[in-house]
PDB file of N, CA and C in Angstrom:
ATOM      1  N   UNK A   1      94.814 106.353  81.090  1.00  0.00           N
ATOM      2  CA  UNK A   1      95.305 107.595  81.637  1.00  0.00           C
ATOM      3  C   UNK A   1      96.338 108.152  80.661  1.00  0.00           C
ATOM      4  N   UNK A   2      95.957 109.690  80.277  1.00  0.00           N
ATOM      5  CA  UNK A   2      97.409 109.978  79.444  1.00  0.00           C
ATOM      6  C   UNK A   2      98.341 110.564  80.349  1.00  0.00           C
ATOM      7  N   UNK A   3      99.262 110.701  79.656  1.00  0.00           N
ATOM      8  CA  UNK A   3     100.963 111.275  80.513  1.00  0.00           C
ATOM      9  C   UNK A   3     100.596 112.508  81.298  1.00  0.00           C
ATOM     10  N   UNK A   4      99.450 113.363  80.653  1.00  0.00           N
ATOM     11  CA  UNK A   4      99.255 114.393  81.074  1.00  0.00           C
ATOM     12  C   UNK A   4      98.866 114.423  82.445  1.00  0.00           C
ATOM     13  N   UNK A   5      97.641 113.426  82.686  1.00  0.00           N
ATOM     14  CA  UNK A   5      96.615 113.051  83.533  1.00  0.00           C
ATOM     15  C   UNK A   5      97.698 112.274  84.234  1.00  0.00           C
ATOM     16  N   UNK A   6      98.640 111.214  84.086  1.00  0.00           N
ATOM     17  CA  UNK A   6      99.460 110.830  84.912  1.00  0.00           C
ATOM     18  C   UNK A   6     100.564 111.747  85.407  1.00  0.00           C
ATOM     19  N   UNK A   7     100.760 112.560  84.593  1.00  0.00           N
ATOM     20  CA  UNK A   7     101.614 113.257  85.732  1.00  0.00           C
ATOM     21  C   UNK A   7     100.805 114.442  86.642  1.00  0.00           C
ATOM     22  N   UNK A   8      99.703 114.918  86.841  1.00  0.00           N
ATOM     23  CA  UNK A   8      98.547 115.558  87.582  1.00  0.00           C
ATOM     24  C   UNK A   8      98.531 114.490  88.759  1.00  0.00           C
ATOM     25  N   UNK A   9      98.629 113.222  87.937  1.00  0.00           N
ATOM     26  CA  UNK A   9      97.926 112.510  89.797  1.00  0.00           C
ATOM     27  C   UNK A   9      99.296 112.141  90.681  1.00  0.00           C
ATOM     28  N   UNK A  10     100.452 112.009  90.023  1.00  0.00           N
ATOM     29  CA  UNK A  10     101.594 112.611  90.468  1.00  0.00           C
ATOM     30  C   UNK A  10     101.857 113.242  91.164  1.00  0.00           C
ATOM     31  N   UNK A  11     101.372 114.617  90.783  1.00  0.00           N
ATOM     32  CA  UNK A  11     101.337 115.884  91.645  1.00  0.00           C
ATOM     33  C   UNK A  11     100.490 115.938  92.653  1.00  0.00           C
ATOM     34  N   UNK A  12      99.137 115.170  92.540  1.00  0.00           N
ATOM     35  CA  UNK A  12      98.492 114.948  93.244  1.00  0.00           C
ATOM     36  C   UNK A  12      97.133 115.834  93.219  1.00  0.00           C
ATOM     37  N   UNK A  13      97.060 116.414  91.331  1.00  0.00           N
ATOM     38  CA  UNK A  13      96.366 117.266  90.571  1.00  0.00           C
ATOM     39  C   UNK A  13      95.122 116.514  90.234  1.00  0.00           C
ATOM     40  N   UNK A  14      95.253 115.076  90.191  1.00  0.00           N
ATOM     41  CA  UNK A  14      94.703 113.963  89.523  1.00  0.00           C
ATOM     42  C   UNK A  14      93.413 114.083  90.294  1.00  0.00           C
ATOM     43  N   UNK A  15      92.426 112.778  89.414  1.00  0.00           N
ATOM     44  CA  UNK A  15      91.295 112.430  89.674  1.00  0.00           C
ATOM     45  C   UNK A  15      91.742 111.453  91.217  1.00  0.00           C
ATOM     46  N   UNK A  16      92.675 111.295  91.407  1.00  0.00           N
ATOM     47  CA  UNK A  16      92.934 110.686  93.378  1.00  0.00           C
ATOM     48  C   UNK A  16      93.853 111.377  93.818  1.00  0.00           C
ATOM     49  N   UNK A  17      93.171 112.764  94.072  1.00  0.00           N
ATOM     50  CA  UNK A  17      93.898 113.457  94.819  1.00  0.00           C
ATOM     51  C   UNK A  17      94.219 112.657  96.280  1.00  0.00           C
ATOM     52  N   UNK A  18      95.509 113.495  97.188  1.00  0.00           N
ATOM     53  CA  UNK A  18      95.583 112.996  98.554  1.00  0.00           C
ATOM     54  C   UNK A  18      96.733 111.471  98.630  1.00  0.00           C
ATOM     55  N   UNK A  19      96.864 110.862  97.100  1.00  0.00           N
ATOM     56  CA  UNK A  19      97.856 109.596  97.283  1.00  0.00           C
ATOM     57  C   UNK A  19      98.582 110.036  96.923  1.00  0.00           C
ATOM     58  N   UNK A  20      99.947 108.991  97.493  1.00  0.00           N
ATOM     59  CA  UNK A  20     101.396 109.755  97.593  1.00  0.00           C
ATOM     60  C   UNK A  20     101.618 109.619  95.786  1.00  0.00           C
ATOM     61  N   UNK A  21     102.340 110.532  95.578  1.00  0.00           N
ATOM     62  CA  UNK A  21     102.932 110.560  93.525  1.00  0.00           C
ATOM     63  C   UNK A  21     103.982 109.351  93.547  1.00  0.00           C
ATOM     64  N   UNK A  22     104.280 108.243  95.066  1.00  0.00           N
ATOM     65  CA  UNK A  22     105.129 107.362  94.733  1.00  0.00           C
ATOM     66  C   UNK A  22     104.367 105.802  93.994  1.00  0.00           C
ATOM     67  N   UNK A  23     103.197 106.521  94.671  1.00  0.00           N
ATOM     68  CA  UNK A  23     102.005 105.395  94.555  1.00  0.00           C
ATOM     69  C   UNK A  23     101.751 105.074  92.325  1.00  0.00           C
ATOM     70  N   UNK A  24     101.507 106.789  92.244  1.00  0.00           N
ATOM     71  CA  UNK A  24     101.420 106.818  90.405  1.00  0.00           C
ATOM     72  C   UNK A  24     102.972 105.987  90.200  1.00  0.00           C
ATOM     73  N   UNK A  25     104.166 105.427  90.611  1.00  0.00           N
ATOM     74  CA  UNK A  25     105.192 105.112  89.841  1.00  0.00           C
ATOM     75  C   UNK A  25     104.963 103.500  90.375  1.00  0.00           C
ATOM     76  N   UNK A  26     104.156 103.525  91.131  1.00  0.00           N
ATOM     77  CA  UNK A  26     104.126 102.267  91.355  1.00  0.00           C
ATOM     78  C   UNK A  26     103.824 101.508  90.041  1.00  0.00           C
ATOM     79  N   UNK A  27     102.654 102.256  90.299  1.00  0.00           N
ATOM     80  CA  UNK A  27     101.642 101.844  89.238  1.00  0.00           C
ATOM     81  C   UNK A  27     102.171 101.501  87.812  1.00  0.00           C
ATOM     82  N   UNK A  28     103.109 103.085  87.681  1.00  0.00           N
ATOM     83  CA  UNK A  28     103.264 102.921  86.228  1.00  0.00           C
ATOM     84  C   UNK A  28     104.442 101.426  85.571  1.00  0.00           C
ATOM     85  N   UNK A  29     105.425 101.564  87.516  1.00  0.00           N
ATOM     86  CA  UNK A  29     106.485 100.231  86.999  1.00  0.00           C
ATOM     87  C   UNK A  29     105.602  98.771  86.522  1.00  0.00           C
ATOM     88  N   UNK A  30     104.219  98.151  87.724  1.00  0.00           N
ATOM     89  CA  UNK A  30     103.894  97.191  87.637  1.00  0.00           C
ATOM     90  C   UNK A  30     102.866  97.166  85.962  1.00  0.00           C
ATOM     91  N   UNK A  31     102.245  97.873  85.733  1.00  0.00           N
ATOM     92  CA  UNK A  31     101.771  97.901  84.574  1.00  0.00           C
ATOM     93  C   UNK A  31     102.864  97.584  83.386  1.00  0.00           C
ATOM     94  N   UNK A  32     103.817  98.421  83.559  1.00  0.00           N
ATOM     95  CA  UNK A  32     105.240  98.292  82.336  1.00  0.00           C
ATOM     96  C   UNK A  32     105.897  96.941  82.702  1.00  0.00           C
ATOM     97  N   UNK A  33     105.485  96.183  83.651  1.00  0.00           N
ATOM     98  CA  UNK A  33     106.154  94.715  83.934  1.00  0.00           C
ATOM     99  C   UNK A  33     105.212  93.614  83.925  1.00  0.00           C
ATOM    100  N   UNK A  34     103.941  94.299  83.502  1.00  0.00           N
ATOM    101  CA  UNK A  34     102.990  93.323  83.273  1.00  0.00           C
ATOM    102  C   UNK A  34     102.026  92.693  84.528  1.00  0.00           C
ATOM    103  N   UNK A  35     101.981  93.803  85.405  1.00  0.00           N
ATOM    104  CA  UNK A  35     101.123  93.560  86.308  1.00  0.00           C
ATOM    105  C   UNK A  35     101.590  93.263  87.761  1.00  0.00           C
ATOM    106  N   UNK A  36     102.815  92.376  87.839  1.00  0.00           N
ATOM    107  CA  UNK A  36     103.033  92.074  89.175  1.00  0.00           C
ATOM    108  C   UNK A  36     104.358  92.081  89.045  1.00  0.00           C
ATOM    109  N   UNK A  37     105.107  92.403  91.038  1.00  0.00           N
ATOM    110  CA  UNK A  37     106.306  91.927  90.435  1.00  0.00           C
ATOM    111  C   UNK A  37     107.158  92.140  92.059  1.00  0.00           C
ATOM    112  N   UNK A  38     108.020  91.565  92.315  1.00  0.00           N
ATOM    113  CA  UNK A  38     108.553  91.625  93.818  1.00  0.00           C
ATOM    114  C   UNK A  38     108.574  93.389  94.274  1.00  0.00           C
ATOM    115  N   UNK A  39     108.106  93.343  95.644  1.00  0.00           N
ATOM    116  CA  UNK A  39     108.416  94.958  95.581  1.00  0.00           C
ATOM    117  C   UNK A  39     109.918  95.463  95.566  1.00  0.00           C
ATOM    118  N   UNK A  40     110.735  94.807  95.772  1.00  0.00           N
ATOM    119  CA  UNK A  40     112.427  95.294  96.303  1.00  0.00           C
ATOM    120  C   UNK A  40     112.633  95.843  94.327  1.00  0.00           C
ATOM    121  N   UNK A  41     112.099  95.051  93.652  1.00  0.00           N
ATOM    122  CA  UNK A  41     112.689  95.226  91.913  1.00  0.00           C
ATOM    123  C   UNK A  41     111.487  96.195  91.785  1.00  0.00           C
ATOM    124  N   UNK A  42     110.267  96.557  92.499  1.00  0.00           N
ATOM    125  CA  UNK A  42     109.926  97.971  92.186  1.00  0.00           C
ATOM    126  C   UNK A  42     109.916  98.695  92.484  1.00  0.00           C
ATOM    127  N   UNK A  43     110.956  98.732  93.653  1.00  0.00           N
ATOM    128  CA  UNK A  43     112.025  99.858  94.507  1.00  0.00           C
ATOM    129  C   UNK A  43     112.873 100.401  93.476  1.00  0.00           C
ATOM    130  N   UNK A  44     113.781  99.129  93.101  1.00  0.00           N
ATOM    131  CA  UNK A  44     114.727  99.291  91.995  1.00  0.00           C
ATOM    132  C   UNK A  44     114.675 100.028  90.697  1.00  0.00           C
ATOM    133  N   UNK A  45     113.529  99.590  90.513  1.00  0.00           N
ATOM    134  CA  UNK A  45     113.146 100.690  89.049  1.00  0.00           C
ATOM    135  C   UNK A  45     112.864 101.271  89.091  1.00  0.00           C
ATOM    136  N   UNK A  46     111.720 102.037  89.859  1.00  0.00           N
ATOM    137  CA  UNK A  46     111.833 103.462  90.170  1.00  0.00           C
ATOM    138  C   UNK A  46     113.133 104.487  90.466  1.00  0.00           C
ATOM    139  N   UNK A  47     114.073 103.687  91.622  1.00  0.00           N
ATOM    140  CA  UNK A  47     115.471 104.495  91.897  1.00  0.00           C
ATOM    141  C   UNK A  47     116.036 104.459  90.200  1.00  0.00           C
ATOM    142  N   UNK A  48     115.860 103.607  89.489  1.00  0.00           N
ATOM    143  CA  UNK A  48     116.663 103.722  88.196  1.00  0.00           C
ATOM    144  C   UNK A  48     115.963 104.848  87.507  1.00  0.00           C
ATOM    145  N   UNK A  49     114.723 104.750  87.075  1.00  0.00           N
ATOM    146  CA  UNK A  49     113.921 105.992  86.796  1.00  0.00           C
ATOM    147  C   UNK A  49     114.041 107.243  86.860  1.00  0.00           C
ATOM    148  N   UNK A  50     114.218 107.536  88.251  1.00  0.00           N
ATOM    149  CA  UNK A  50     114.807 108.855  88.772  1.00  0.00           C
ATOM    150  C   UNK A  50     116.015 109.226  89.076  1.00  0.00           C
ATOM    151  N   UNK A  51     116.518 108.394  88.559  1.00  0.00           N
ATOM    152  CA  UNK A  51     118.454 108.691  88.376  1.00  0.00           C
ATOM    153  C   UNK A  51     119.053 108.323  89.698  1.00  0.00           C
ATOM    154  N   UNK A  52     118.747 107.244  90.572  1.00  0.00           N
ATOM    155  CA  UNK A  52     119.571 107.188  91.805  1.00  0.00           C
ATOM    156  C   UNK A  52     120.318 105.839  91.886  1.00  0.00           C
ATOM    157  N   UNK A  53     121.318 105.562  91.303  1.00  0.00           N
ATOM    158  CA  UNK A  53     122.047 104.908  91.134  1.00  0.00           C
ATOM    159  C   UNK A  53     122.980 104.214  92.478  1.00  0.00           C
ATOM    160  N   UNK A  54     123.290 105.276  93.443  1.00  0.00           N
ATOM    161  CA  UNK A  54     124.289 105.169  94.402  1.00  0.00           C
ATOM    162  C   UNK A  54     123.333 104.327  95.580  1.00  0.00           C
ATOM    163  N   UNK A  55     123.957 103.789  96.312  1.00  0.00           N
ATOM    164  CA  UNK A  55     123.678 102.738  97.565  1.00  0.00           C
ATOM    165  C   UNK A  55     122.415 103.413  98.793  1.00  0.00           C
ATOM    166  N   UNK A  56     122.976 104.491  98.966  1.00  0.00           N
ATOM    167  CA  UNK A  56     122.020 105.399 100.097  1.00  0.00           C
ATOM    168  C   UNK A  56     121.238 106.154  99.166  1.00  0.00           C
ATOM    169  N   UNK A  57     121.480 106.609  97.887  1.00  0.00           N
ATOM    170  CA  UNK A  57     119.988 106.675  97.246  1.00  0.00           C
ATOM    171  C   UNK A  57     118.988 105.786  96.832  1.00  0.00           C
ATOM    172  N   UNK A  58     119.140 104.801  96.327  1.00  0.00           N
ATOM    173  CA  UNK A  58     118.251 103.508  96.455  1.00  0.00           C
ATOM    174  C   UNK A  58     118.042 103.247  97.728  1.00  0.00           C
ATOM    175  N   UNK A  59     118.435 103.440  98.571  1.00  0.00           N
ATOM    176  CA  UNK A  59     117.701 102.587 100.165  1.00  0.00           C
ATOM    177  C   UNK A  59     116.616 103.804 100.911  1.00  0.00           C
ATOM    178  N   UNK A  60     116.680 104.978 100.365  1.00  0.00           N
ATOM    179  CA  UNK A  60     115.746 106.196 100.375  1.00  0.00           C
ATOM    180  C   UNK A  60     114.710 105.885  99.229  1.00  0.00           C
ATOM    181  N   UNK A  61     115.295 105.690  98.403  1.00  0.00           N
ATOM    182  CA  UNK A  61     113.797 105.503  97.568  1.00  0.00           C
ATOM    183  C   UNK A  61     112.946 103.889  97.840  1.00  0.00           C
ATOM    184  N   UNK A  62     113.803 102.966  98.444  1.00  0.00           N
ATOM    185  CA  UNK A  62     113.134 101.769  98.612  1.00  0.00           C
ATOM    186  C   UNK A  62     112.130 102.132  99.808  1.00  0.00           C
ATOM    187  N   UNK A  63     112.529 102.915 100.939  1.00  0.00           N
ATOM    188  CA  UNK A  63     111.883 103.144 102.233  1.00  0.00           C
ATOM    189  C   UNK A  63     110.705 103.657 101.451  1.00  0.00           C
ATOM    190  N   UNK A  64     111.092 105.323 100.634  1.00  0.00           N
ATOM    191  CA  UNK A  64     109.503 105.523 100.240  1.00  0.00           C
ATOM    192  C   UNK A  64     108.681 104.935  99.812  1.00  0.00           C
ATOM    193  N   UNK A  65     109.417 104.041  98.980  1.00  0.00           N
ATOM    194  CA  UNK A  65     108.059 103.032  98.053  1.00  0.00           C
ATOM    195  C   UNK A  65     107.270 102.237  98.689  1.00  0.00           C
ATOM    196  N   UNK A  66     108.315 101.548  99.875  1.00  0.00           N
ATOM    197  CA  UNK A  66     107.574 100.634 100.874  1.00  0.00           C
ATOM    198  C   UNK A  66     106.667 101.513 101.378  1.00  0.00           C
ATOM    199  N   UNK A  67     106.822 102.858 102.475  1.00  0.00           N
ATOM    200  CA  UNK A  67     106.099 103.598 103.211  1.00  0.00           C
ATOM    201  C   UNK A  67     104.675 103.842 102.129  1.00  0.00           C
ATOM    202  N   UNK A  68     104.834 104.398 101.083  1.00  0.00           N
ATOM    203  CA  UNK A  68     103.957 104.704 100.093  1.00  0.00           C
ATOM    204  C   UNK A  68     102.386 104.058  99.892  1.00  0.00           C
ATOM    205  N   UNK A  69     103.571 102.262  99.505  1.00  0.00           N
ATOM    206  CA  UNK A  69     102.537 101.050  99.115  1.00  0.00           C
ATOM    207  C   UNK A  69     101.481 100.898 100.291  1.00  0.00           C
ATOM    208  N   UNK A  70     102.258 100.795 102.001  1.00  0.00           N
ATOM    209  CA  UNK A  70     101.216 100.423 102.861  1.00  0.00           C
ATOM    210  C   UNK A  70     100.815 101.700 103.092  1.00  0.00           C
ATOM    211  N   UNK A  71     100.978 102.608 102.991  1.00  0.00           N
ATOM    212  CA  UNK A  71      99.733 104.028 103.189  1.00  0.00           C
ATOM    213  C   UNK A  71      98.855 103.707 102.349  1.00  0.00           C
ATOM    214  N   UNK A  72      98.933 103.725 100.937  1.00  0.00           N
ATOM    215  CA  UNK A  72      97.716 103.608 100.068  1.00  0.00           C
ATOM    216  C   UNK A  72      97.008 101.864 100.319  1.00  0.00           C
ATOM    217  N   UNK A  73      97.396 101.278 100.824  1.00  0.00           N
ATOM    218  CA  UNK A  73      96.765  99.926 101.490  1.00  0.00           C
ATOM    219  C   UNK A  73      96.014  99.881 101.982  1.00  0.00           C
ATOM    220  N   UNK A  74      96.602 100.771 103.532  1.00  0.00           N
ATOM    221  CA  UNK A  74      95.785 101.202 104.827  1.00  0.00           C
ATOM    222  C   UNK A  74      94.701 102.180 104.604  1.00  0.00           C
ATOM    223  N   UNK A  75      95.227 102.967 103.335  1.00  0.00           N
ATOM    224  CA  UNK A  75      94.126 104.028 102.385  1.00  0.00           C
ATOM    225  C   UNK A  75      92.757 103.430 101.768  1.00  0.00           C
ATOM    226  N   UNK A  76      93.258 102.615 101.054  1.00  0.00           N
ATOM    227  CA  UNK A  76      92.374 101.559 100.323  1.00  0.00           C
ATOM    228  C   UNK A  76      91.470 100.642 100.603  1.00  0.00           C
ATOM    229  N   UNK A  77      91.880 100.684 102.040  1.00  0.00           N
ATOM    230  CA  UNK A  77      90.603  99.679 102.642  1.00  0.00           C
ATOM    231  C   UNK A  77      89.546 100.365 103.100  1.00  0.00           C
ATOM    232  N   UNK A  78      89.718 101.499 103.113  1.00  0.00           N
ATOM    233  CA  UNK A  78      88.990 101.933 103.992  1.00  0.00           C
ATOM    234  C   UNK A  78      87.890 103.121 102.817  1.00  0.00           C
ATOM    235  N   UNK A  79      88.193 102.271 101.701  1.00  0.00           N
ATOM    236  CA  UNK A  79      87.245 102.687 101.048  1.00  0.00           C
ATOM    237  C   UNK A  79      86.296 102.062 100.032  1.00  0.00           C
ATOM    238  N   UNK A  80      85.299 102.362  99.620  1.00  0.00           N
ATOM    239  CA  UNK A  80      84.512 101.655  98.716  1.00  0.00           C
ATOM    240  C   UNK A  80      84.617 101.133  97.957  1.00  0.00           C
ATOM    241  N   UNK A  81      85.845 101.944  96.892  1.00  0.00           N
ATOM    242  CA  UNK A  81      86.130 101.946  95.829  1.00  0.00           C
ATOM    243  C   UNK A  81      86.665 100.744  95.153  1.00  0.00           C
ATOM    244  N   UNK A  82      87.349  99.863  94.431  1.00  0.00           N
ATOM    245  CA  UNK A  82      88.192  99.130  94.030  1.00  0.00           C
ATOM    246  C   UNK A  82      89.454  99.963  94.316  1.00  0.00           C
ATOM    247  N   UNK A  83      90.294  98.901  95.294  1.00  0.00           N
ATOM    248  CA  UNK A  83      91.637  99.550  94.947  1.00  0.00           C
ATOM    249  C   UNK A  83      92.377  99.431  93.814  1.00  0.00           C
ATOM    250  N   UNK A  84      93.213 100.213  94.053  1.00  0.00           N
ATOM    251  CA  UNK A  84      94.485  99.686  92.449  1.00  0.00           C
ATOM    252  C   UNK A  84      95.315  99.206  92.563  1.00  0.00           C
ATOM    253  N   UNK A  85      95.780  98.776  93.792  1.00  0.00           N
ATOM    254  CA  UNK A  85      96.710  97.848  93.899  1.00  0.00           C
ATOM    255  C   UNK A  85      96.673  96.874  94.868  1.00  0.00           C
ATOM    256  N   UNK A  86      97.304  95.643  94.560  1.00  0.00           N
ATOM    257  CA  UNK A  86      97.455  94.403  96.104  1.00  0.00           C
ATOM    258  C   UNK A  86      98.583  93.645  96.027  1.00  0.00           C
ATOM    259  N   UNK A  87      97.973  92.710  97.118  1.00  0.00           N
ATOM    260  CA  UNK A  87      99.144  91.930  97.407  1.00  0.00           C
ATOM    261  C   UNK A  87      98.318  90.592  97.068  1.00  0.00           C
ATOM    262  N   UNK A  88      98.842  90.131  95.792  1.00  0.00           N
ATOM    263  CA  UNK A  88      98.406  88.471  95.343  1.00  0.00           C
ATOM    264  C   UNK A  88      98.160  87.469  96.179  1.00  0.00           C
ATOM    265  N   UNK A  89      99.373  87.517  96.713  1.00  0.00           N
ATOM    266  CA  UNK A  89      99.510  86.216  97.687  1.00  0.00           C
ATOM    267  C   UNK A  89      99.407  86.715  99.462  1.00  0.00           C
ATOM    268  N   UNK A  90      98.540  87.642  99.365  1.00  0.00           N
ATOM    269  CA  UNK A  90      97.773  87.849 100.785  1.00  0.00           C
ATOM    270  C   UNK A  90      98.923  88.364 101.864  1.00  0.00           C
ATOM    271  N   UNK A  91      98.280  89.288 102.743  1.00  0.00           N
ATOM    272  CA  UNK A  91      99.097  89.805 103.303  1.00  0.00           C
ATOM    273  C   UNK A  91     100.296  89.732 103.701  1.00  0.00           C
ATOM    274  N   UNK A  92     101.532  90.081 104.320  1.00  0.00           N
ATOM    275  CA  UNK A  92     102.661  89.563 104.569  1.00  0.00           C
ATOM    276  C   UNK A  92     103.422  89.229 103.457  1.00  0.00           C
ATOM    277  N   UNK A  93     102.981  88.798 101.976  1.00  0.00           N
ATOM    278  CA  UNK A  93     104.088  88.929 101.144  1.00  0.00           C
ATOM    279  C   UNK A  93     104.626  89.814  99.972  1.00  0.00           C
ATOM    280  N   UNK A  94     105.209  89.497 100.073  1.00  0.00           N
ATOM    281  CA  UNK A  94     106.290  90.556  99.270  1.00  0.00           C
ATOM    282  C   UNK A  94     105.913  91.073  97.590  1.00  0.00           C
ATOM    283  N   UNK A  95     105.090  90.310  96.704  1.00  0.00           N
ATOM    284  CA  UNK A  95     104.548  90.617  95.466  1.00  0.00           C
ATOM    285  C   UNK A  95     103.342  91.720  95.553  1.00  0.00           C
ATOM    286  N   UNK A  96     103.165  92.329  95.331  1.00  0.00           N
ATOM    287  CA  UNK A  96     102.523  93.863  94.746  1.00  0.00           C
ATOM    288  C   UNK A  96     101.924  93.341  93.633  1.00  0.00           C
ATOM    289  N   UNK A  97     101.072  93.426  92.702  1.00  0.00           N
ATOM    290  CA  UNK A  97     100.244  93.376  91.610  1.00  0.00           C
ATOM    291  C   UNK A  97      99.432  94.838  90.964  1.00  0.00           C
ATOM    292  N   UNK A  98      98.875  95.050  90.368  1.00  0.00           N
ATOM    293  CA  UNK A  98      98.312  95.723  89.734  1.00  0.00           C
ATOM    294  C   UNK A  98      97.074  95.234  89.811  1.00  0.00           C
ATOM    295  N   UNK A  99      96.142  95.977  90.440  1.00  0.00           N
ATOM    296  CA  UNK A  99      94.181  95.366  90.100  1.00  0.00           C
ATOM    297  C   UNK A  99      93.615  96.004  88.928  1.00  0.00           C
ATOM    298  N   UNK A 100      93.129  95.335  88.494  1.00  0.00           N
ATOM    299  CA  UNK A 100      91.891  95.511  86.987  1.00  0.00           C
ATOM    300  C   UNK A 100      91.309  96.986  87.479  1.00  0.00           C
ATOM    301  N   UNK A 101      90.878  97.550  87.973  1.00  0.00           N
ATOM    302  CA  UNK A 101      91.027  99.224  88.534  1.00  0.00           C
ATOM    303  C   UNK A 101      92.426 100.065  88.192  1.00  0.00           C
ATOM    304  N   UNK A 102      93.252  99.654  88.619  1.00  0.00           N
ATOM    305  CA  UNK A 102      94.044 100.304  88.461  1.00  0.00           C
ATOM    306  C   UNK A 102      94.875 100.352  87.277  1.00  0.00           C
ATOM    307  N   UNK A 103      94.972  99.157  86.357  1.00  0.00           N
ATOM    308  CA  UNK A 103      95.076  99.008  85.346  1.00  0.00           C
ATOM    309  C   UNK A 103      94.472  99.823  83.992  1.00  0.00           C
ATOM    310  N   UNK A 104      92.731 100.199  84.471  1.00  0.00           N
ATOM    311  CA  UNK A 104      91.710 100.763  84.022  1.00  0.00           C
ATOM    312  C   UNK A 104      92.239 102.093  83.835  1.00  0.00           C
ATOM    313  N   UNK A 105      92.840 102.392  85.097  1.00  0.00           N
ATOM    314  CA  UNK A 105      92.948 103.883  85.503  1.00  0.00           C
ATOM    315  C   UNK A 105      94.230 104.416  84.783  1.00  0.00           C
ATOM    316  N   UNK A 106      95.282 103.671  84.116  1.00  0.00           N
ATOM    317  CA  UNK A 106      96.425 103.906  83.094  1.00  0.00           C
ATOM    318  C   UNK A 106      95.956 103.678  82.297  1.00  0.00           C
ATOM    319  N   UNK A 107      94.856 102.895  81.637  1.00  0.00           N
ATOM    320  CA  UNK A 107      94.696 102.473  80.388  1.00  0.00           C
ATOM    321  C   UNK A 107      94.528 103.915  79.357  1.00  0.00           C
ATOM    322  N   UNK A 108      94.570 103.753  78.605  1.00  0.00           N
ATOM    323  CA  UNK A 108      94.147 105.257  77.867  1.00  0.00           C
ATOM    324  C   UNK A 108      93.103 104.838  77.274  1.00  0.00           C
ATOM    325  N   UNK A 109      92.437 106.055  77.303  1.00  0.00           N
ATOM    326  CA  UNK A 109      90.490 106.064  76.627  1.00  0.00           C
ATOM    327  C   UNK A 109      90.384 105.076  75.435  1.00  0.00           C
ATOM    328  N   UNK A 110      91.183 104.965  74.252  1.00  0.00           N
ATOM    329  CA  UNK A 110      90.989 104.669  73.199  1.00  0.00           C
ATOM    330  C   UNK A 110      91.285 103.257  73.407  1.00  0.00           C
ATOM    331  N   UNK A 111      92.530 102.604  74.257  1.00  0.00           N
ATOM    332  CA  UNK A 111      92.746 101.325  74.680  1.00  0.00           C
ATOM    333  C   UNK A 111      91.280 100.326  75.039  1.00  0.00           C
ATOM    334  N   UNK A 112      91.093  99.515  74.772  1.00  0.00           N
ATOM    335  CA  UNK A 112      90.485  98.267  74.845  1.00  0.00           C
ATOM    336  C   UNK A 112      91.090  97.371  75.672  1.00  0.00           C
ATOM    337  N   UNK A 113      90.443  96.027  77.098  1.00  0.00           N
ATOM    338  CA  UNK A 113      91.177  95.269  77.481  1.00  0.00           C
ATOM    339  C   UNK A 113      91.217  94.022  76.549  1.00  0.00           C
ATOM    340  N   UNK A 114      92.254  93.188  76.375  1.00  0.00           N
ATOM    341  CA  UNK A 114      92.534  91.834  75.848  1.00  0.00           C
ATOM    342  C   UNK A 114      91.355  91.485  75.938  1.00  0.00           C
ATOM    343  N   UNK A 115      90.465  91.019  74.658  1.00  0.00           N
ATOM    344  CA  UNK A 115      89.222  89.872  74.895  1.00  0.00           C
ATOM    345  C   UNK A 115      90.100  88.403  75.188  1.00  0.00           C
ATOM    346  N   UNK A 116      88.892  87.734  75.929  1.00  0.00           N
ATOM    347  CA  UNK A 116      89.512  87.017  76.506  1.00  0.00           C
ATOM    348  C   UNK A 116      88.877  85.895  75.953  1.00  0.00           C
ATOM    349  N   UNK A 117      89.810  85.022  75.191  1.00  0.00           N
ATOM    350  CA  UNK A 117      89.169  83.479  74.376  1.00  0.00           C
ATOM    351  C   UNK A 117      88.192  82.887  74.933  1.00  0.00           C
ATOM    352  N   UNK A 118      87.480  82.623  74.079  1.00  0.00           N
ATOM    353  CA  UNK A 118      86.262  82.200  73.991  1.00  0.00           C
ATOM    354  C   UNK A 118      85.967  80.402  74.298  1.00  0.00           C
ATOM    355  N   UNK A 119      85.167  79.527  75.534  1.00  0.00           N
ATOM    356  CA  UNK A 119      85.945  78.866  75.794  1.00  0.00           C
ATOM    357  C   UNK A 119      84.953  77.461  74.400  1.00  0.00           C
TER     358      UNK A 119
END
């Protein structure tokens, strides 16, 4: 995905229209952290992202991210598609991941995935 195309699905301009633009920062934190990562620290980086430093602005942006993640969840099942995001360790916990879809879907055209050693 380029910046361009990521900030469209942001807006909600994108090729998935209808998901929240908190959902694209999800995305973009767990990809920039390598795929997975507690959700409260990808509350955190996003509020850092968007300049909210102070106590009651981080606990507004943590609510959205949470609200966000299980909309596009409750979104995601209920469709065909591969989602782009989960929960590793199965419902109820707290790690978020990045799926090979959604990964796909930031990758940029010219990007290649890691071949993977040969056994």
């Amino acid at each position: 995905m380029t910046v361009v195309e990521l900030e469209a699905y942001r807006q909600g301009r994108g090729r998935v229209a209808g998901i929240d633009p908190a959902v694209a920062d999800i995305m973009q934190v767990l990809a920039d952290c390598g795929g997975a990562l507690h959700r409260k620290e990808v509350a955190v980086r996003i509020a850092e992202r968007r300049g909210c430093f102070a106590r009651p602005e981080r606990e507004l942006v943590e609510a959205e991210v949470f609200t966000a993640f299980q909309r596009y969840m409750t979104f995601a099942a209920t469709r065909r598609q591969p989602p782009l995001l989960s929960l590793p360790f199965g419902p109820g916990s707290y790690r978020w991941s990045l799926t090979d879809a959604g990964a796909a879907l930031l990758r940029k055209p010219a990007e290649k995935p890691l071949a993977q050693p040969s056994a």
